[in-house]
Protein backbone atom coordinates (compact mmCIF):
# COMPACT_ATOMS: atom_id res chain seq x y z
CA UNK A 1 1.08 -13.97 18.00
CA UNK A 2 -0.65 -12.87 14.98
CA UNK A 3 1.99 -14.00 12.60
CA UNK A 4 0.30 -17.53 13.05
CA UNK A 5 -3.33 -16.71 12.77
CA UNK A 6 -3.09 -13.79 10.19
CA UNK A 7 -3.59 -13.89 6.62
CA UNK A 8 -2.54 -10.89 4.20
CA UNK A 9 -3.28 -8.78 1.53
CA UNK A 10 -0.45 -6.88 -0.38
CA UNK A 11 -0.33 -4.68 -3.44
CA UNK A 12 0.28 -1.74 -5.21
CA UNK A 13 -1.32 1.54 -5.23
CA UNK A 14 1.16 3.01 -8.38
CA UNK A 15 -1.40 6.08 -8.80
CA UNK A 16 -1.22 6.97 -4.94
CA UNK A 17 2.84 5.97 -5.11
CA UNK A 18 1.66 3.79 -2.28
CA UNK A 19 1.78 0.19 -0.96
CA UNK A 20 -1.28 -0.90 0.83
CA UNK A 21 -1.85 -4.22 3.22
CA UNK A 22 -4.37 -5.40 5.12
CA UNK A 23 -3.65 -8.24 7.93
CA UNK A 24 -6.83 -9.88 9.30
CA UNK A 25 -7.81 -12.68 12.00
CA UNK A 26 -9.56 -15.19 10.46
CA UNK A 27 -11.07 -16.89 13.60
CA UNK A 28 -13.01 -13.60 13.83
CA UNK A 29 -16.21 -14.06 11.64
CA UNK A 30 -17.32 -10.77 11.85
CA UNK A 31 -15.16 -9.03 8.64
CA UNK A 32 -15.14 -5.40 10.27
CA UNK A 33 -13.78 -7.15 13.26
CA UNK A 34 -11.53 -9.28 12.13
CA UNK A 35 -9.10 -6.53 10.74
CA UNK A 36 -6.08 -6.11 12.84
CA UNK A 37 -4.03 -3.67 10.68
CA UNK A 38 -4.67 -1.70 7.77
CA UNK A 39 -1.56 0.27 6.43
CA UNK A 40 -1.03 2.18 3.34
CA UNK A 41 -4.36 4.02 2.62
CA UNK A 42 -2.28 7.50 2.47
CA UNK A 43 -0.77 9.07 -0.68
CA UNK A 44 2.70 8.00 -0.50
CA UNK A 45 2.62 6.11 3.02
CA UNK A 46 4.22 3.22 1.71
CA UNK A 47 7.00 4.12 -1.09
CA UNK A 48 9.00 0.84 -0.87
CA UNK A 49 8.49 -2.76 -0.60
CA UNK A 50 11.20 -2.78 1.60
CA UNK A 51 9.17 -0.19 3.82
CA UNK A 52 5.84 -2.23 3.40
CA UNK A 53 8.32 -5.61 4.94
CA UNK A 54 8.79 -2.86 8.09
CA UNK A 55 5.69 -1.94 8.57
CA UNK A 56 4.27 -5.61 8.52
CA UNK A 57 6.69 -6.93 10.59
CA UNK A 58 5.53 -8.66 13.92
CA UNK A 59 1.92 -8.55 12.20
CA UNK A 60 2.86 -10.80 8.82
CA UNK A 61 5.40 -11.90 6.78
CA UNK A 62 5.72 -11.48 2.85
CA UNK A 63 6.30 -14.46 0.95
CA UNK A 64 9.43 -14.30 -1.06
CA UNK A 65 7.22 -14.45 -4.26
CA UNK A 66 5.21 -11.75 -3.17
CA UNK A 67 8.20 -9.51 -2.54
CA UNK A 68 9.21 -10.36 -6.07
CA UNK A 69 6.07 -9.69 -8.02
CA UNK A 70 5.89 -6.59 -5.69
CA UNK A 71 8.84 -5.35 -6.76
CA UNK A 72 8.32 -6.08 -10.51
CA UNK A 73 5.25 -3.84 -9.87
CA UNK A 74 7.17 -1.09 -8.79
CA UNK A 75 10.12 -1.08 -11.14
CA UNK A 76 7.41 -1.40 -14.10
CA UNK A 77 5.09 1.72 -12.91
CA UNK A 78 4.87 4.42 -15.43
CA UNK A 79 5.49 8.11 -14.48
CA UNK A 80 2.22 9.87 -13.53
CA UNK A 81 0.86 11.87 -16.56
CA UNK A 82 0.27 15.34 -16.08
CA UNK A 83 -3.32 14.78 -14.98
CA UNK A 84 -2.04 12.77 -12.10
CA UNK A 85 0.98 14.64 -11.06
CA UNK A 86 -2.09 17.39 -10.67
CA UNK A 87 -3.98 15.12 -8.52
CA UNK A 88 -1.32 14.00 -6.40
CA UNK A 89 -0.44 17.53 -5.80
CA UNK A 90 -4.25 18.27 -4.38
CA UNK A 91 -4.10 15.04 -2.78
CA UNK A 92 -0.64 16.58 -0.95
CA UNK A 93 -2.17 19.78 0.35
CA UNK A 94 -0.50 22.22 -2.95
CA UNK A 95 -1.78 24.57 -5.12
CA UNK A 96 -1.25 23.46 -8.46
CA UNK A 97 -0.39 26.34 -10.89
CA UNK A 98 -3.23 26.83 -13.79
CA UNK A 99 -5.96 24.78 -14.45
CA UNK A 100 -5.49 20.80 -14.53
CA UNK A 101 -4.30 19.58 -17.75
């Protein structure tokens, strides 16, 4: 099961509103191989570290510090400024009204 094998990357995309994580094999030494799951990499895929813990499970498991320090990530973010409530609204498919700020 990969849960023994796999290591993990976890973080915080606040821009994106996103988590992102990456679970690899490390017995594979090729690196393009050795990636087994790769979650996160659209604009708001991942809202909640409690929805990152889903989407991991059976692949990895967070480490209860993690999860913390995740969490104080989140509940520290800063509202998007104008410029990126703009972007995010390309990035979603919208129009935005006017010009960008």
């Amino acid at each position: 099961m990969w849960k023994r094998i796999a290591r993990h990357r976890a973080t915080t995309l606040p821009n994106l509103a996103t988590f992102f994580a990456e679970v690899f094999d490390p017995s594979i030494e090729d690196e393009d191989d050795a990636y087994v799951l790769w979650i996160g990499t659209a604009l708001q895929a991942i809202p909640t570290v409690a929805a990152l813990q889903a989407q991991l499970a059976g692949w990895a498991t967070l480490p209860a510090a993690l999860v913390a320090q995740l969490t104080r990530e989140q509940q520290a973010a800063t509202p998007p400024t104008p410029l990126q409530r703009w972007a995010l609204q390309l990035l979603n498919g919208a129009s935005p009204a006017g010009k960008h700020p």
